[in-house]
PDB file of N, CA and C in Angstrom:
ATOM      1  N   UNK A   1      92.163 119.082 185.551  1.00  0.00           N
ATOM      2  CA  UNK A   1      93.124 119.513 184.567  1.00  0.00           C
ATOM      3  C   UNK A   1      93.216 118.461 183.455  1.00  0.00           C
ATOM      4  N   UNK A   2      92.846 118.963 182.379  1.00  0.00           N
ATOM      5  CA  UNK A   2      93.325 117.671 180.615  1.00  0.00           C
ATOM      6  C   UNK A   2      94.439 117.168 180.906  1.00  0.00           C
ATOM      7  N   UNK A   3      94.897 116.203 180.875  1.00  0.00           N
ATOM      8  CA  UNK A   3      96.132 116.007 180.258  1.00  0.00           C
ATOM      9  C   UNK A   3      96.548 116.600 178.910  1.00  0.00           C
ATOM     10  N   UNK A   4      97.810 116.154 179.047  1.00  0.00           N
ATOM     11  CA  UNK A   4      98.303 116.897 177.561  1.00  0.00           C
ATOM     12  C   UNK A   4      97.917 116.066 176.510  1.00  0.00           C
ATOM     13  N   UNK A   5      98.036 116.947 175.432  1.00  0.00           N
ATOM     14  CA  UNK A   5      97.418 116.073 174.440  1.00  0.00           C
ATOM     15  C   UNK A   5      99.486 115.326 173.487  1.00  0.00           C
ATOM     16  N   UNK A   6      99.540 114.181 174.225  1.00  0.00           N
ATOM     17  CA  UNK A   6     100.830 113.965 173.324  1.00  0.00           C
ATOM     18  C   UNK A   6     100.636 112.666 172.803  1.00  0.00           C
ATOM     19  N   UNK A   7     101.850 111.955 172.212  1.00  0.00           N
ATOM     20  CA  UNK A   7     101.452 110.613 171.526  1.00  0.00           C
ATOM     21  C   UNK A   7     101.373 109.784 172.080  1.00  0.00           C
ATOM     22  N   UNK A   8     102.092 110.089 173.746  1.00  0.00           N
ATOM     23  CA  UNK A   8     101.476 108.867 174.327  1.00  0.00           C
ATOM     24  C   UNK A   8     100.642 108.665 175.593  1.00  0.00           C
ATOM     25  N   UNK A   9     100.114 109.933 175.692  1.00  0.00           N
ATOM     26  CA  UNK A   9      98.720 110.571 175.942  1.00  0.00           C
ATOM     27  C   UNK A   9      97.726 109.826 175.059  1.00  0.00           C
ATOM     28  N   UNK A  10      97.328 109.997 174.038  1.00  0.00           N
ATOM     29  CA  UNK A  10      96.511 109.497 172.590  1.00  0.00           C
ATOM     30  C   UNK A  10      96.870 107.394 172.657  1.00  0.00           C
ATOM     31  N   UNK A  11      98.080 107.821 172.975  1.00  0.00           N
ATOM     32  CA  UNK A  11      98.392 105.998 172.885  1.00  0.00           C
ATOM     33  C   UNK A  11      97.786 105.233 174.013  1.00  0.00           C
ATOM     34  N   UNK A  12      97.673 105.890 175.327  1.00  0.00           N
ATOM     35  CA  UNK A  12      97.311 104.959 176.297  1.00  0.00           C
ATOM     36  C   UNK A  12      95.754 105.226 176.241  1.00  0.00           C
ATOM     37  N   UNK A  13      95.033 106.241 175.422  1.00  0.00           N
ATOM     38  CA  UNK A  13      93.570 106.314 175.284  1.00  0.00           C
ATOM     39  C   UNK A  13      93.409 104.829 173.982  1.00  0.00           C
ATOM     40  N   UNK A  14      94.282 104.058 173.702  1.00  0.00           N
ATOM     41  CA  UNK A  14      93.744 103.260 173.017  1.00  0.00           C
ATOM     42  C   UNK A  14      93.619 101.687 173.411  1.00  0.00           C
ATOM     43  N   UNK A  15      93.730 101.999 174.797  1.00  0.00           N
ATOM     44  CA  UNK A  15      94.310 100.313 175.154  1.00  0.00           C
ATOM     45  C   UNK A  15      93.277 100.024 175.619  1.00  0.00           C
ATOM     46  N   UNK A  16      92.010 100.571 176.042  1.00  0.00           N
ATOM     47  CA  UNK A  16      90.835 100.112 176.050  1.00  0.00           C
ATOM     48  C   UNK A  16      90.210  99.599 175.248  1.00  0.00           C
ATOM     49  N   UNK A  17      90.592  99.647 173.685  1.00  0.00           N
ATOM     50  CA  UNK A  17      90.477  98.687 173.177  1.00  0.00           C
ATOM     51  C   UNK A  17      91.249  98.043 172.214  1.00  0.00           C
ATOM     52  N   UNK A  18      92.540  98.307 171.602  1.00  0.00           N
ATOM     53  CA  UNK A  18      93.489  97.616 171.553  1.00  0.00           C
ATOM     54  C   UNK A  18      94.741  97.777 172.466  1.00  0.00           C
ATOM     55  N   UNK A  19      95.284  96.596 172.397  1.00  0.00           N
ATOM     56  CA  UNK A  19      96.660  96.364 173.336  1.00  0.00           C
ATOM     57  C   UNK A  19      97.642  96.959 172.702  1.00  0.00           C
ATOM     58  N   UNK A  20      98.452  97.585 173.412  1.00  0.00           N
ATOM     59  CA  UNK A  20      99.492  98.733 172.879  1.00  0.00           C
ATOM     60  C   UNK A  20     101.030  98.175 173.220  1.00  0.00           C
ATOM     61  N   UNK A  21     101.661  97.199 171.997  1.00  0.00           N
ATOM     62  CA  UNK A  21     103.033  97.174 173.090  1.00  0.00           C
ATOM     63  C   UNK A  21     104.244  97.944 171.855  1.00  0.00           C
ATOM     64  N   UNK A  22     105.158  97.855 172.917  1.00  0.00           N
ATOM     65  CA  UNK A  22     106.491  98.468 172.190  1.00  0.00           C
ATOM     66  C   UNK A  22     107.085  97.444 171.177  1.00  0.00           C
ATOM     67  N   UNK A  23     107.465  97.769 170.493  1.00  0.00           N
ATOM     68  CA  UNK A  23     108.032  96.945 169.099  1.00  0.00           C
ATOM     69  C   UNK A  23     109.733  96.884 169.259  1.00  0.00           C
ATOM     70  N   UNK A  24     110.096  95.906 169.813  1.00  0.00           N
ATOM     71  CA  UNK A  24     111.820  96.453 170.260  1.00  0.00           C
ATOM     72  C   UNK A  24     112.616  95.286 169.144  1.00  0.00           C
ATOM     73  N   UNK A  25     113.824  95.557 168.744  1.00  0.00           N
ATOM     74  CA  UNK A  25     114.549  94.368 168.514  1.00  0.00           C
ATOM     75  C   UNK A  25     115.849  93.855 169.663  1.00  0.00           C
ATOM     76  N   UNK A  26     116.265  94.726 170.243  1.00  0.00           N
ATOM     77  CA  UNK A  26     116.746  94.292 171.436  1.00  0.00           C
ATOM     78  C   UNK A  26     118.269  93.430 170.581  1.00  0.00           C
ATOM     79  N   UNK A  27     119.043  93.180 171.270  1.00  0.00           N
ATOM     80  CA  UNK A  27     119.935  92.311 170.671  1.00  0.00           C
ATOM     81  C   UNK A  27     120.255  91.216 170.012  1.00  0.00           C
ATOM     82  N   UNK A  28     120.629  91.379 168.646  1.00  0.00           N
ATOM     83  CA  UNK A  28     120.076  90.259 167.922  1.00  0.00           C
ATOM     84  C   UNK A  28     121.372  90.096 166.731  1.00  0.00           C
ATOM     85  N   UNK A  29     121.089  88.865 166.185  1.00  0.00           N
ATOM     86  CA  UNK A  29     122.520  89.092 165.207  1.00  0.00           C
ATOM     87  C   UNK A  29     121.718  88.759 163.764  1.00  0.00           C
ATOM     88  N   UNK A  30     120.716  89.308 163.627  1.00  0.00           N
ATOM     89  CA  UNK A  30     120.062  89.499 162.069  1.00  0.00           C
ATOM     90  C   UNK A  30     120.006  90.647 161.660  1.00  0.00           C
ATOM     91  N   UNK A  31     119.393  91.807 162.429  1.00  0.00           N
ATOM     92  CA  UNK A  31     118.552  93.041 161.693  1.00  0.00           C
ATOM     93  C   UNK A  31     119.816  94.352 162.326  1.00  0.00           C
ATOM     94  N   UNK A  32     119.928  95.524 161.552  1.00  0.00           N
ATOM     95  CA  UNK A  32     120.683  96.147 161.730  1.00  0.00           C
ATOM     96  C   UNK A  32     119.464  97.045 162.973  1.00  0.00           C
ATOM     97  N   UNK A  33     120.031  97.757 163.796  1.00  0.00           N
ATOM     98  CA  UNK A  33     119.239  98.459 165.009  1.00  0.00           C
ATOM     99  C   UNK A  33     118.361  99.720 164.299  1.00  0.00           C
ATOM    100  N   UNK A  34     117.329  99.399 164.852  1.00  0.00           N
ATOM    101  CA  UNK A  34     116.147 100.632 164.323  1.00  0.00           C
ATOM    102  C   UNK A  34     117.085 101.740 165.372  1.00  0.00           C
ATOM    103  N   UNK A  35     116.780 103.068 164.230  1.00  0.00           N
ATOM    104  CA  UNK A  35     117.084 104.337 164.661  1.00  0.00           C
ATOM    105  C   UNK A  35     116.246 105.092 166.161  1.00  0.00           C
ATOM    106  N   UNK A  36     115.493 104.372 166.659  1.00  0.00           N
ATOM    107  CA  UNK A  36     114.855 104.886 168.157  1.00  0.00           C
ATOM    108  C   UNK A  36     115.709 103.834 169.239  1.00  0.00           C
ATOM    109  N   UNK A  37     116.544 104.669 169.952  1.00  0.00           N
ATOM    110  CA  UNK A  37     116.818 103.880 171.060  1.00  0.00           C
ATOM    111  C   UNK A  37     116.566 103.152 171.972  1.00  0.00           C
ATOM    112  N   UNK A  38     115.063 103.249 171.770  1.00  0.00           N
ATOM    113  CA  UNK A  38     114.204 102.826 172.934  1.00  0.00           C
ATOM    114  C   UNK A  38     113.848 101.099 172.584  1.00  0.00           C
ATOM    115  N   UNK A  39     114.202 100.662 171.519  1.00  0.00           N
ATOM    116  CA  UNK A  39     113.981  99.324 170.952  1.00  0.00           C
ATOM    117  C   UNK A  39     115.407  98.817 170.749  1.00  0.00           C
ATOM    118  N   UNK A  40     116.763  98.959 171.714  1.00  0.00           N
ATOM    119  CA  UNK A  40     117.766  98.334 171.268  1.00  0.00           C
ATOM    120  C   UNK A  40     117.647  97.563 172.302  1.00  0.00           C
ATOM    121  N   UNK A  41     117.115  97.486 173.411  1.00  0.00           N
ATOM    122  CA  UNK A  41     117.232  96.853 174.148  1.00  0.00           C
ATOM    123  C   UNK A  41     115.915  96.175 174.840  1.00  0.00           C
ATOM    124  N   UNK A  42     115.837  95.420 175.336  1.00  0.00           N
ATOM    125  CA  UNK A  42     114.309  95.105 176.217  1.00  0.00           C
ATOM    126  C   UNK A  42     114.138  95.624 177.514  1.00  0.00           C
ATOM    127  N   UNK A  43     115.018  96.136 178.404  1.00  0.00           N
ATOM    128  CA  UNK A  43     115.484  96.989 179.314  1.00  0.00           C
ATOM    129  C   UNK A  43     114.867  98.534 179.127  1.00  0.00           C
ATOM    130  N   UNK A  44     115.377  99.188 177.795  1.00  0.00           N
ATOM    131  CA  UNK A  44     115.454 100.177 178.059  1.00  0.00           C
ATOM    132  C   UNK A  44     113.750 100.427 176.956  1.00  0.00           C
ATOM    133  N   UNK A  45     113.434  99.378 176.653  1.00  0.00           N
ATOM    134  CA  UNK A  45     112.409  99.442 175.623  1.00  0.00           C
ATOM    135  C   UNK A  45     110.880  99.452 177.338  1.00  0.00           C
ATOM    136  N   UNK A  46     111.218  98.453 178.008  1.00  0.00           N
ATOM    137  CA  UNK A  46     110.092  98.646 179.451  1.00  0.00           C
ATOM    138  C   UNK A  46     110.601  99.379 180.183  1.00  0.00           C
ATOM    139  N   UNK A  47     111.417 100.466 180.379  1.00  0.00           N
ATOM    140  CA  UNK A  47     111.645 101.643 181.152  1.00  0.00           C
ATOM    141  C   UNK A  47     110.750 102.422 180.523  1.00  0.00           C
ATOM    142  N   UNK A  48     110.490 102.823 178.971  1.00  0.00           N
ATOM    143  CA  UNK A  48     109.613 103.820 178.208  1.00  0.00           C
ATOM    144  C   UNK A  48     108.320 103.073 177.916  1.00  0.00           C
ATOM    145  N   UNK A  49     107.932 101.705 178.605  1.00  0.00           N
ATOM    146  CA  UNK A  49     106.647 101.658 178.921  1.00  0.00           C
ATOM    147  C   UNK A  49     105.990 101.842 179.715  1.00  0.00           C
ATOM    148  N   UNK A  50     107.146 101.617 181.220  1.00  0.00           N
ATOM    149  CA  UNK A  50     106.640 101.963 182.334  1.00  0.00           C
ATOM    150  C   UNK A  50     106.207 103.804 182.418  1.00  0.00           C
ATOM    151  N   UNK A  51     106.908 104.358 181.832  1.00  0.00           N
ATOM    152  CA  UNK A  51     106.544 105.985 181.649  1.00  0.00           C
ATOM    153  C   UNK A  51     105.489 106.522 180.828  1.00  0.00           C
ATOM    154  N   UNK A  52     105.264 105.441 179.595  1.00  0.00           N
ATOM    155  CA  UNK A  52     104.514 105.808 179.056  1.00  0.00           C
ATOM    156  C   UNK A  52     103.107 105.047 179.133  1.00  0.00           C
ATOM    157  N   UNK A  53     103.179 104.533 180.391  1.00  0.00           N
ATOM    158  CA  UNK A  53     101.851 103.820 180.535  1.00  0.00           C
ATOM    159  C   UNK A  53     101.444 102.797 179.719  1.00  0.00           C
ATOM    160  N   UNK A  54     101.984 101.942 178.403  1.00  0.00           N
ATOM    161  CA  UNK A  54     101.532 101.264 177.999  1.00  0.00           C
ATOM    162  C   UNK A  54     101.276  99.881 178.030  1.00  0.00           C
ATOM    163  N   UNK A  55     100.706  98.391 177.813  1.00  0.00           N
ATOM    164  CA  UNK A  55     100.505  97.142 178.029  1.00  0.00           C
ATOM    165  C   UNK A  55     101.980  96.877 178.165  1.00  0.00           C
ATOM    166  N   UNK A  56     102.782  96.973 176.927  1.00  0.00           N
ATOM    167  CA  UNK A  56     104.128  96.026 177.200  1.00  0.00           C
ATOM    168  C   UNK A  56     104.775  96.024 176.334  1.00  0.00           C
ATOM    169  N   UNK A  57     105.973  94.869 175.675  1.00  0.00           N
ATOM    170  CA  UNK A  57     106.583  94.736 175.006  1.00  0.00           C
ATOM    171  C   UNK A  57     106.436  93.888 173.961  1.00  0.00           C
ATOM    172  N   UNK A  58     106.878  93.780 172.929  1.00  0.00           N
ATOM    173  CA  UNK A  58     107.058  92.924 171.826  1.00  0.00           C
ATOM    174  C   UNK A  58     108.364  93.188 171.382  1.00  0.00           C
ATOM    175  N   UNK A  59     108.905  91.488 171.916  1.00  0.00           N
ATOM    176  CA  UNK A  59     110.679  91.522 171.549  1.00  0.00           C
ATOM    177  C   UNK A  59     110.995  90.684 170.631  1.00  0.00           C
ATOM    178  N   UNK A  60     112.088  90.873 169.761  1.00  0.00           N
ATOM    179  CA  UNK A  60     112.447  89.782 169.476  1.00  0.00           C
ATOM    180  C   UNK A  60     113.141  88.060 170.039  1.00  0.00           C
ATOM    181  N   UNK A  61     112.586  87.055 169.481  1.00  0.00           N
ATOM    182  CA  UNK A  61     112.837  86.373 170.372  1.00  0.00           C
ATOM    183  C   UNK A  61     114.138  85.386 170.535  1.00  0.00           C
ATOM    184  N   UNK A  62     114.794  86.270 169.772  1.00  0.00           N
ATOM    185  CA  UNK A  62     116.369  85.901 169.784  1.00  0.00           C
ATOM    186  C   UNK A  62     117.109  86.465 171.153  1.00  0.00           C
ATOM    187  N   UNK A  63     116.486  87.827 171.451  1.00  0.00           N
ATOM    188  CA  UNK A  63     117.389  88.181 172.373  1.00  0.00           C
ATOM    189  C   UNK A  63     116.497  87.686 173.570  1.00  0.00           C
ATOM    190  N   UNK A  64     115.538  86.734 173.812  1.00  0.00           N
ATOM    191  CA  UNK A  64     114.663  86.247 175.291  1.00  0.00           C
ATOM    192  C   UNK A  64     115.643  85.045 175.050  1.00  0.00           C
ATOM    193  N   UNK A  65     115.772  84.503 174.110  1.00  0.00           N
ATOM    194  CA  UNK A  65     116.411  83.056 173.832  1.00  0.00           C
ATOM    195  C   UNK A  65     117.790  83.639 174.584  1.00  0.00           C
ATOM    196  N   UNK A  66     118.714  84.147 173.889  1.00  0.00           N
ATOM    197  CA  UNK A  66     119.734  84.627 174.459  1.00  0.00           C
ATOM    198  C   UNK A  66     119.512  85.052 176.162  1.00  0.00           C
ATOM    199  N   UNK A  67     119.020  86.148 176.632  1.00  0.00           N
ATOM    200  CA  UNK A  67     119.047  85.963 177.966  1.00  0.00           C
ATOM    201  C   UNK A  67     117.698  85.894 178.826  1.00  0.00           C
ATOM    202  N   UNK A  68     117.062  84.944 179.186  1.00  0.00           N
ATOM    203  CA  UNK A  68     116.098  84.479 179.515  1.00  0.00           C
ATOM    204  C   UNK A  68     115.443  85.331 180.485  1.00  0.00           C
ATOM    205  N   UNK A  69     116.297  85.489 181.259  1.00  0.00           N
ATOM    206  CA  UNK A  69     115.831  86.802 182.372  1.00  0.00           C
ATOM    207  C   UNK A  69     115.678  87.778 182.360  1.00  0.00           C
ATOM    208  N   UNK A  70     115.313  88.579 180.864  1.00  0.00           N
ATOM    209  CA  UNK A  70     114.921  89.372 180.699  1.00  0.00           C
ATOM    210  C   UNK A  70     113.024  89.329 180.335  1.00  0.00           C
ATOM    211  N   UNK A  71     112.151  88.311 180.932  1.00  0.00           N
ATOM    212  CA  UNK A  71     110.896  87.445 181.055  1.00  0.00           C
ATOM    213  C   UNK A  71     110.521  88.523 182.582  1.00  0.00           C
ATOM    214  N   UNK A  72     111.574  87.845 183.288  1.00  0.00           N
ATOM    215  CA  UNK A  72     111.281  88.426 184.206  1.00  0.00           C
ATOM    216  C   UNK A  72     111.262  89.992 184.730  1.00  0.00           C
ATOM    217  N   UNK A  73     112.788  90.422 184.004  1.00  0.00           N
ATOM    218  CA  UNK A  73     112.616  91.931 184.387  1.00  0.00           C
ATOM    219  C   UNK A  73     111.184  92.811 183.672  1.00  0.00           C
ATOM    220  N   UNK A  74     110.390  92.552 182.827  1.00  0.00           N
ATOM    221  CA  UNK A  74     109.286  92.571 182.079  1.00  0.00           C
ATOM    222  C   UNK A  74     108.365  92.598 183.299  1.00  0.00           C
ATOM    223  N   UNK A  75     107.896  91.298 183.734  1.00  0.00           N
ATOM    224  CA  UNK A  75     106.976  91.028 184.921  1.00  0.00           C
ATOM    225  C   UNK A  75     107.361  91.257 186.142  1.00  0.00           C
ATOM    226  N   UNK A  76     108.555  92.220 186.421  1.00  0.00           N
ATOM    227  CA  UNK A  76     108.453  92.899 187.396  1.00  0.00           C
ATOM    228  C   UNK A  76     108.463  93.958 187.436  1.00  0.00           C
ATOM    229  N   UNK A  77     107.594  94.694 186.274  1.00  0.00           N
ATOM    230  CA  UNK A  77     107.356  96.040 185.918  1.00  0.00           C
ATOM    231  C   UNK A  77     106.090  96.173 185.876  1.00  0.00           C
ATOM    232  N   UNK A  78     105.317  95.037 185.739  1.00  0.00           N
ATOM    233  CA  UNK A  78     103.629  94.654 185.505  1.00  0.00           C
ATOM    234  C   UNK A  78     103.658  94.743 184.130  1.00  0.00           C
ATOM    235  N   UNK A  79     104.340  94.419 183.296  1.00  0.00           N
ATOM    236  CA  UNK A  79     104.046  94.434 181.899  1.00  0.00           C
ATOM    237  C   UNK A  79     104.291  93.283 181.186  1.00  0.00           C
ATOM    238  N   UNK A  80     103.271  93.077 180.009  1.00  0.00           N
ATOM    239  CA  UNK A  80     103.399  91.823 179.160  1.00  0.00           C
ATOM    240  C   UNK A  80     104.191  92.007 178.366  1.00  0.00           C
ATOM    241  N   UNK A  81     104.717  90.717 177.897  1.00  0.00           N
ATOM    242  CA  UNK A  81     105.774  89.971 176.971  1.00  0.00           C
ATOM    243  C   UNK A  81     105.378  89.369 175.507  1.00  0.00           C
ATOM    244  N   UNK A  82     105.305  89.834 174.414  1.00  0.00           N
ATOM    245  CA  UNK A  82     105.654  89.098 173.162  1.00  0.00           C
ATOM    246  C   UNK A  82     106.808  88.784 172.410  1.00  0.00           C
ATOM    247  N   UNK A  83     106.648  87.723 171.675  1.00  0.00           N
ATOM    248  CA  UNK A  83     107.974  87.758 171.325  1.00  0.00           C
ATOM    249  C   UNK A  83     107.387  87.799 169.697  1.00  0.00           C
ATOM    250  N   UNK A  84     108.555  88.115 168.637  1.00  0.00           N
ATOM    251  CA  UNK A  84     108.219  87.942 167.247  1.00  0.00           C
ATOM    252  C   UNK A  84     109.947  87.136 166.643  1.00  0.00           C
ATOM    253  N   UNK A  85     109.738  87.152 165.334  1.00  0.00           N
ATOM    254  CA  UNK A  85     110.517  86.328 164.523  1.00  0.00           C
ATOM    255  C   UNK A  85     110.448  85.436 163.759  1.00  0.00           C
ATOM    256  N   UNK A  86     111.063  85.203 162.715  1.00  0.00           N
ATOM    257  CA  UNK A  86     111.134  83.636 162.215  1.00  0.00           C
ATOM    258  C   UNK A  86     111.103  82.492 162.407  1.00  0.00           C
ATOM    259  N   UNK A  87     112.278  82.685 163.711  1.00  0.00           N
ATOM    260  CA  UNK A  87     112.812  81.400 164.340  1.00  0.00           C
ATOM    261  C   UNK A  87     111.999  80.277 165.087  1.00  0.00           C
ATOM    262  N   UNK A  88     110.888  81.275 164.925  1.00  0.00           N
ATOM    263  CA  UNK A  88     109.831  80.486 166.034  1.00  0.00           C
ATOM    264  C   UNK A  88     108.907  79.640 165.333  1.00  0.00           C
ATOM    265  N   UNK A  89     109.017  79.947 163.793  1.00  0.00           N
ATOM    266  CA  UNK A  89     108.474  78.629 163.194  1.00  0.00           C
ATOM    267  C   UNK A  89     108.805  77.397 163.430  1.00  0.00           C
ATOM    268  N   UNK A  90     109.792  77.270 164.357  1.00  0.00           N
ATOM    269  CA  UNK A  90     110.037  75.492 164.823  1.00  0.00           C
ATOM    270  C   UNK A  90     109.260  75.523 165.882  1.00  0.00           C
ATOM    271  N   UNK A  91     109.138  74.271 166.292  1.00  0.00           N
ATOM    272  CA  UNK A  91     107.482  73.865 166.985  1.00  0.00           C
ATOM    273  C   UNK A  91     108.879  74.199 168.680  1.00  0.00           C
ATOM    274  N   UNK A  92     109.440  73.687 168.740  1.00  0.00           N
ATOM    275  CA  UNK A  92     110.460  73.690 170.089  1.00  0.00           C
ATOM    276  C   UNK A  92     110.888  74.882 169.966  1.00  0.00           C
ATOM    277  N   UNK A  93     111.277  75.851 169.152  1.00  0.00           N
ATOM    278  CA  UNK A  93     111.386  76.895 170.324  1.00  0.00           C
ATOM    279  C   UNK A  93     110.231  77.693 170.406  1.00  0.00           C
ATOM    280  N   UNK A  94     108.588  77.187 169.626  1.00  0.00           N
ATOM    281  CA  UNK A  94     107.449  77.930 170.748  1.00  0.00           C
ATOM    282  C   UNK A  94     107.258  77.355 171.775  1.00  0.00           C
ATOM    283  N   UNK A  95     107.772  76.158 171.977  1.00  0.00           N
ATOM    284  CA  UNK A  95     107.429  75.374 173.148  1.00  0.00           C
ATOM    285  C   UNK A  95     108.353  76.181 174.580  1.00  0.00           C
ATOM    286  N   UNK A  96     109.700  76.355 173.747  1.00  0.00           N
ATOM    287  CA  UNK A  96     110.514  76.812 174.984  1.00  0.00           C
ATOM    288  C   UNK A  96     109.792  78.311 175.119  1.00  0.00           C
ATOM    289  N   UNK A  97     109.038  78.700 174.582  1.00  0.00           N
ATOM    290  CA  UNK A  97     109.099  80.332 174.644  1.00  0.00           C
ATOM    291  C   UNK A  97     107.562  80.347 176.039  1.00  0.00           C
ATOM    292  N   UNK A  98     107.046  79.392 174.942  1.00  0.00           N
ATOM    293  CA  UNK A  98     105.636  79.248 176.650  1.00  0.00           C
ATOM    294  C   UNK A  98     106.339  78.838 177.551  1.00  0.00           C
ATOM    295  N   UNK A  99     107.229  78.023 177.886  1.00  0.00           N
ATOM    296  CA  UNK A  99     107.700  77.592 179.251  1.00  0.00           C
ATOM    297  C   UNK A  99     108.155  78.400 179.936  1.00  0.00           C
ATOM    298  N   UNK A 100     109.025  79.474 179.507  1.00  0.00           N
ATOM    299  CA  UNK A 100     109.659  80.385 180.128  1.00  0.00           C
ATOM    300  C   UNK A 100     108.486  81.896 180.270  1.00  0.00           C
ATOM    301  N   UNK A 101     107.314  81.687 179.891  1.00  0.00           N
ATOM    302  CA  UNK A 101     106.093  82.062 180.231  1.00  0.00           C
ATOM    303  C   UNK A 101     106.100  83.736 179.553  1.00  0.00           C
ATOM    304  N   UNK A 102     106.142  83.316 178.154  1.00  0.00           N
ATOM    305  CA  UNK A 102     105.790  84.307 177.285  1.00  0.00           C
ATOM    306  C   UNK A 102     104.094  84.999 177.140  1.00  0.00           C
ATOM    307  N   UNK A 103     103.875  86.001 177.062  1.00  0.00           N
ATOM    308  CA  UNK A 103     101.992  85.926 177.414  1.00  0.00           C
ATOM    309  C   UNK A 103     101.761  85.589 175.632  1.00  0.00           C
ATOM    310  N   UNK A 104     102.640  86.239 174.496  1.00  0.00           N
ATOM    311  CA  UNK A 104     102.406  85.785 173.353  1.00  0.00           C
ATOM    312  C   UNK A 104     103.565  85.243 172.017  1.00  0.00           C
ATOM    313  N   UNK A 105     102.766  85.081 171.358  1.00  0.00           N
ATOM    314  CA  UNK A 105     103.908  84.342 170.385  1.00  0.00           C
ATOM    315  C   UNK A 105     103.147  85.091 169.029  1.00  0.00           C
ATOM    316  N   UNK A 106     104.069  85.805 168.130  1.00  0.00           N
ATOM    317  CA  UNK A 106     103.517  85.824 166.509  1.00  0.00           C
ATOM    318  C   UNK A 106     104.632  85.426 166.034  1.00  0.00           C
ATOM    319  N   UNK A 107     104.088  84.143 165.391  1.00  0.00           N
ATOM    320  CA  UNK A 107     105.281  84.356 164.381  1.00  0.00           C
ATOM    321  C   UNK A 107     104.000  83.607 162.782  1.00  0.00           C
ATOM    322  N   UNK A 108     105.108  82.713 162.323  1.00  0.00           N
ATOM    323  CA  UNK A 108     103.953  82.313 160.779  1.00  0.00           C
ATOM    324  C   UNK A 108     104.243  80.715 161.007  1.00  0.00           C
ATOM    325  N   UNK A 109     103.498  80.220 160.225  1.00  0.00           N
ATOM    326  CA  UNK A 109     103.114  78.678 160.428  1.00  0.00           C
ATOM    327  C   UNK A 109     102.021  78.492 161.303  1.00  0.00           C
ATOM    328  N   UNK A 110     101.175  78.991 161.241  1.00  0.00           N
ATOM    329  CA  UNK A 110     100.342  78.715 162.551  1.00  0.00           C
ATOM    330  C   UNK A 110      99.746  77.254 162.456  1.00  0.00           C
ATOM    331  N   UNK A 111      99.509  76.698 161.391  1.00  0.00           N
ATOM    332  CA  UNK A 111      98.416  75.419 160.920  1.00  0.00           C
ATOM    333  C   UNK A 111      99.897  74.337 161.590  1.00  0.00           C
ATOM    334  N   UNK A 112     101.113  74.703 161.285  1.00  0.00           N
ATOM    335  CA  UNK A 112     102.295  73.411 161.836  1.00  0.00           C
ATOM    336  C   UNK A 112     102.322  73.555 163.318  1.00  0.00           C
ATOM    337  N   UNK A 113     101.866  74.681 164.013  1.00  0.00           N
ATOM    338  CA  UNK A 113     102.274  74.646 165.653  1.00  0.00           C
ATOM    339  C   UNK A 113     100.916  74.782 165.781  1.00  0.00           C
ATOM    340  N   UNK A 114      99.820  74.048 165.801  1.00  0.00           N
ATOM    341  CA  UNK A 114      98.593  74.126 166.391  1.00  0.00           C
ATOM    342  C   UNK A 114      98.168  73.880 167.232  1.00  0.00           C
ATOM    343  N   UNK A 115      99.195  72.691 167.663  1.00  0.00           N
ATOM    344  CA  UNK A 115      99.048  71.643 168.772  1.00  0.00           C
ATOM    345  C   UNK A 115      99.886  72.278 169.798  1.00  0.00           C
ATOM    346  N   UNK A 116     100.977  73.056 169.932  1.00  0.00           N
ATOM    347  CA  UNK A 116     101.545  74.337 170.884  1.00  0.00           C
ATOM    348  C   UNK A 116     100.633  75.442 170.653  1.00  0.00           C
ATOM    349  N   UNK A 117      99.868  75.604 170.074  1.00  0.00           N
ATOM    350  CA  UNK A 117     100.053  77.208 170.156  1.00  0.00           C
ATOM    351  C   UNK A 117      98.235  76.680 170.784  1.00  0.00           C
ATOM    352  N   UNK A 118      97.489  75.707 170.715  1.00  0.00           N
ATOM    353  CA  UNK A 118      96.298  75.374 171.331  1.00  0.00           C
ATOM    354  C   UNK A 118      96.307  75.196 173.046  1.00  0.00           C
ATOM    355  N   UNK A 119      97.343  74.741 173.373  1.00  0.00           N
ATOM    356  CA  UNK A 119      97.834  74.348 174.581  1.00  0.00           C
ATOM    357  C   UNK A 119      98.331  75.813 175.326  1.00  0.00           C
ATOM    358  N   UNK A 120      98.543  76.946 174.392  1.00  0.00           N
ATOM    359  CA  UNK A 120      99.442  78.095 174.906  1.00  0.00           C
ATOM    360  C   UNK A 120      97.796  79.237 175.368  1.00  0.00           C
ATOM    361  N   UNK A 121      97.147  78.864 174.554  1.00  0.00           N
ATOM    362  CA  UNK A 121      95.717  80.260 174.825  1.00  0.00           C
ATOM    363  C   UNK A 121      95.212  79.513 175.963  1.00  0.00           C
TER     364      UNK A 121
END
């Protein structure tokens, strides 16, 4: 029997060759909340990965900073962790973000955190 043909049917046919994660902002005190519910939280953002089969998340990393144990509820779903933001242009909090065992980091400055972010691949 096909599967259905839906978007995230089509989405998990792409992770063979790119990595597919959810784009969440999760709780944060900068950005007003994107209109999909599924990104207000990091909780409820890897409940609709675990369903929808995909690699993982990409959070902001204000709200991992804020509650740390949300690293873990992630990796006990089998799914990877990014984080994004500004904030992470300081060299210490990419440092804290690998410790608490982020699989990635985007943020900008890459040439000032070379020496973390060499140590992190």
């Amino acid at each position: 029997m096909d599967e259905p043909k839906t978007p995230f049917f089509r989405i998990r046919l792409k992770q063979n060759r790119y990595p597919v994660l959810l784009l969440t902002q999760g709780i944060n005190t900068k950005y007003d909340k994107y209109q999909d519910p599924r990104t207000w939280t990091i909780d409820k953002g890897s409940c609709f990965i675990a369903m929808a089969e995909i690699l993982g998340v990409n959070a902001m990393a204000e709200d991992i900073q804020r509650d740390p144990s949300q690293v873990q509820l992630v990796r006990e779903r089998g799914q990877v962790i990014f984080v994004w933001t500004d904030d992470q242009n300081d060299v210490g909090t990419v440092q804290y973000l690998k410790d608490i065992g982020i699989d990635g980091i985007v943020y900008d400055r890459y040439v000032e955190n070379i020496r973390i972010l060499t140590n992190f691949l």
